[in-house]
C-alpha atoms as a PDB file:
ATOM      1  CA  UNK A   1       0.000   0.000   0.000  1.00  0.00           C
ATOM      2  CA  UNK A   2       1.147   3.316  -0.940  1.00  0.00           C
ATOM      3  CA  UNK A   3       0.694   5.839   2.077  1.00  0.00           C
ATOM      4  CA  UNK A   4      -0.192   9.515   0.204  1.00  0.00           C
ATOM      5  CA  UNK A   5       2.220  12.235   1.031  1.00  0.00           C
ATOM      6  CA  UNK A   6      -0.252  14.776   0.046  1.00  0.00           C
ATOM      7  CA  UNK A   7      -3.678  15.232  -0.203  1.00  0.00           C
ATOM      8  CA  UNK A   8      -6.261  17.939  -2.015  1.00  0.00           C
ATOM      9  CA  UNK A   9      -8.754  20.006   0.293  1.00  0.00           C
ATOM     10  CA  UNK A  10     -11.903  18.825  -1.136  1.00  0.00           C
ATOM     11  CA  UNK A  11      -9.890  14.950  -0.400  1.00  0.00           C
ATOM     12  CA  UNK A  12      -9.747  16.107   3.286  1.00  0.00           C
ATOM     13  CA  UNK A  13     -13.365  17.777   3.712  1.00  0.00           C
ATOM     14  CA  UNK A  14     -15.786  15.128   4.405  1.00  0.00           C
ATOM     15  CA  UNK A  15     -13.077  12.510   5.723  1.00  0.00           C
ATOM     16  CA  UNK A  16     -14.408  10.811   8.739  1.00  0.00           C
ATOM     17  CA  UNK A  17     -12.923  11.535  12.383  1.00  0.00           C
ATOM     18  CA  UNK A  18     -12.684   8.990  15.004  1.00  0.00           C
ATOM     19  CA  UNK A  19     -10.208   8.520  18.595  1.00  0.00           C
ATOM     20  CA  UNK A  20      -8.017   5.530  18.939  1.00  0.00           C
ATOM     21  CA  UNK A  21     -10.572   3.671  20.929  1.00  0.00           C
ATOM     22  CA  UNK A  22     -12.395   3.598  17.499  1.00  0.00           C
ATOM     23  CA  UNK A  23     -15.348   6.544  18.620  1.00  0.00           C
ATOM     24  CA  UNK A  24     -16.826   8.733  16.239  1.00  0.00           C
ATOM     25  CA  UNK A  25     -16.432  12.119  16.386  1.00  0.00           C
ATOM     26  CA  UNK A  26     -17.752  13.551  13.387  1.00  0.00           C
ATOM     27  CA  UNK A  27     -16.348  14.764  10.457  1.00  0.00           C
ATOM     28  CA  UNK A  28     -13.753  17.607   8.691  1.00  0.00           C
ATOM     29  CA  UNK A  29     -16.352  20.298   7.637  1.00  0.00           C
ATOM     30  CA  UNK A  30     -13.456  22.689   6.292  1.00  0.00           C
ATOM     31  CA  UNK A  31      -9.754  23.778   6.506  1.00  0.00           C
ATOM     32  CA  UNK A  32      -8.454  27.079   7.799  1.00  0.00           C
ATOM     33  CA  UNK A  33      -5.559  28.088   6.299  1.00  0.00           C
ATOM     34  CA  UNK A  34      -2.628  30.524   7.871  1.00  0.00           C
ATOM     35  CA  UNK A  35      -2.389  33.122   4.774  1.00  0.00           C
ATOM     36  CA  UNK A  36       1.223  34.073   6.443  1.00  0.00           C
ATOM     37  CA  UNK A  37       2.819  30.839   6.695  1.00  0.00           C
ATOM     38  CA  UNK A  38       1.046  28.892   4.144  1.00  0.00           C
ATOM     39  CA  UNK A  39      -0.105  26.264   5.933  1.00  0.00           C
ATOM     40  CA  UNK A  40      -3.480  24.512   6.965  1.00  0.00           C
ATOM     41  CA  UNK A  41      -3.682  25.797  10.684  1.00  0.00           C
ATOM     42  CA  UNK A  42      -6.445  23.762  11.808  1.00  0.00           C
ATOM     43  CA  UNK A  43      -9.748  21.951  10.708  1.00  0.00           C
ATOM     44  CA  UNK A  44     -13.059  22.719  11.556  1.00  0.00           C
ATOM     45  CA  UNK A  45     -15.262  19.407  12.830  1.00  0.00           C
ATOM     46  CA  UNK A  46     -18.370  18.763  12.897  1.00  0.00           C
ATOM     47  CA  UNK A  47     -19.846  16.460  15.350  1.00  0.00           C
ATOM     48  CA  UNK A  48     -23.145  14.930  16.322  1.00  0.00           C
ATOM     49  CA  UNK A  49     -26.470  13.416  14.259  1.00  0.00           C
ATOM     50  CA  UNK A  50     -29.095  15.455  15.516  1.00  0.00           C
ATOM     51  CA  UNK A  51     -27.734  19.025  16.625  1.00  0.00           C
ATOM     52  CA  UNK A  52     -24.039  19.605  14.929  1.00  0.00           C
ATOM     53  CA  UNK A  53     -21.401  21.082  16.901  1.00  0.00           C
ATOM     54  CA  UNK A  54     -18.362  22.429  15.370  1.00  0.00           C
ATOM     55  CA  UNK A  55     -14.827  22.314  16.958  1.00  0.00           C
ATOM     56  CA  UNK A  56     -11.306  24.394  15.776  1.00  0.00           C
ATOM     57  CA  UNK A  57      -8.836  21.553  16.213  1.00  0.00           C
ATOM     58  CA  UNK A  58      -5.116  22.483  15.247  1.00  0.00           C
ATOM     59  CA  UNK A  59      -3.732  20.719  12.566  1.00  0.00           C
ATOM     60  CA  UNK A  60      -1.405  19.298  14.342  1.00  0.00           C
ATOM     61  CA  UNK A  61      -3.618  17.425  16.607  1.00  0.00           C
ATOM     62  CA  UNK A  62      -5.075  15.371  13.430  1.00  0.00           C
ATOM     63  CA  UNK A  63      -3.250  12.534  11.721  1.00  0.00           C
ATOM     64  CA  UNK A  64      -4.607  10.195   8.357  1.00  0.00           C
ATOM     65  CA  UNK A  65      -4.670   6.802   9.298  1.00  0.00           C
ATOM     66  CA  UNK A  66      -4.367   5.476   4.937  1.00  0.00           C
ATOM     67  CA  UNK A  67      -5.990   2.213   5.955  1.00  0.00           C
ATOM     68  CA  UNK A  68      -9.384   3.396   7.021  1.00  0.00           C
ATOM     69  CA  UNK A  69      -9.090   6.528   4.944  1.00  0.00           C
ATOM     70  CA  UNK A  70      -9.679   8.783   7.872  1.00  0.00           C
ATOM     71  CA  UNK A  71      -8.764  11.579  10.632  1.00  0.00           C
ATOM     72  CA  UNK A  72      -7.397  10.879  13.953  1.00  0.00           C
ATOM     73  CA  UNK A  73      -7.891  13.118  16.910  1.00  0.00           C
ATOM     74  CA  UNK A  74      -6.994  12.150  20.721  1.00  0.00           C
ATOM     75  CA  UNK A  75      -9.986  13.412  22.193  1.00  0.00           C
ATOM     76  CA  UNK A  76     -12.758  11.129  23.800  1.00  0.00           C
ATOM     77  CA  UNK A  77     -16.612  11.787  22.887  1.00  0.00           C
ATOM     78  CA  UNK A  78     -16.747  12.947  26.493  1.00  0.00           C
ATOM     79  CA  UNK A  79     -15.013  15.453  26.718  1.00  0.00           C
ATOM     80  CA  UNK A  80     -16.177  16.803  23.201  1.00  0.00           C
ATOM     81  CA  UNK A  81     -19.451  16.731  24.522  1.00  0.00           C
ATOM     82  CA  UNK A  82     -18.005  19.014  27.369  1.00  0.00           C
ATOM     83  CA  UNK A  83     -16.718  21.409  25.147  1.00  0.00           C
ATOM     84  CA  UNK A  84     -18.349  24.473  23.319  1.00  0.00           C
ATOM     85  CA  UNK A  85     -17.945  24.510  20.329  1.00  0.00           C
ATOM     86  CA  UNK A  86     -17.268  27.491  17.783  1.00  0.00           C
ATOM     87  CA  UNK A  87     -19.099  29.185  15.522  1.00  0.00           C
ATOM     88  CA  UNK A  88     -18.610  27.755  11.596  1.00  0.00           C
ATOM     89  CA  UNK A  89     -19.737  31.183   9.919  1.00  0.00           C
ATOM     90  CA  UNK A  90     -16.982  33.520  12.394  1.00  0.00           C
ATOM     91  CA  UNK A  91     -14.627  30.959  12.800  1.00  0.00           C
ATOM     92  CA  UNK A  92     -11.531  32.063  14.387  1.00  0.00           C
ATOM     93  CA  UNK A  93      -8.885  33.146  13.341  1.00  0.00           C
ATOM     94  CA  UNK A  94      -5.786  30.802  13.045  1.00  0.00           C
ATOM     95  CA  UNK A  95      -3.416  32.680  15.471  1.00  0.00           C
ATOM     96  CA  UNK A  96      -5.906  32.128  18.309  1.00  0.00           C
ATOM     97  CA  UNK A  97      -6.006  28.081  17.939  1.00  0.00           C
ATOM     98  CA  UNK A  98      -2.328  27.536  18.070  1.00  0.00           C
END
């Protein structure tokens, strides 16, 4: 199997997200990039069925697992249940998720 070095945008939008322990936490709504350094600074996540919340994680908190085609994120449903989340329409800007 060939592990991508590189994927497009609309590749990453729509990917599912899930913890280790194999929960789902939703999926990568968009991308935020930093227009100063060029790079993606975080993705925005949407999570739940009924009532979506949305949540700014830093890029660097995500990793692809190739095999299932999708996101990791070390957070438990818990705690992202626990969390507010952020507003998708104003969402912040990417010096304040670092």
């Amino acid at each position: 199997m060939t592990i991508p070095r590189g994927l497009v945008a609309s590749e990453i939008t729509g990917k599912k997200v899930r913890n280790r322990a194999g929960e789902d936490l939703g999926k990568i709504h968009d991308l935020m990039m930093d227009l100063d350094s060029g790079g993606i600074s975080y993705a925005i996540v949407s999570y739940g069925t009924i009532s979506h919340k949305y949540f700014a994680v830093p890029w660097t908190e995500l990793s692809f697992n190739p095999v299932e085609d999708e996101f990791l994120w070390d957070v438990s449903q818990d705690a992202l249940n626990a969390r507010n989340g952020i507003d998708k329409d104003h969402p912040p800007e990417p010096f304040e998720v670092r």
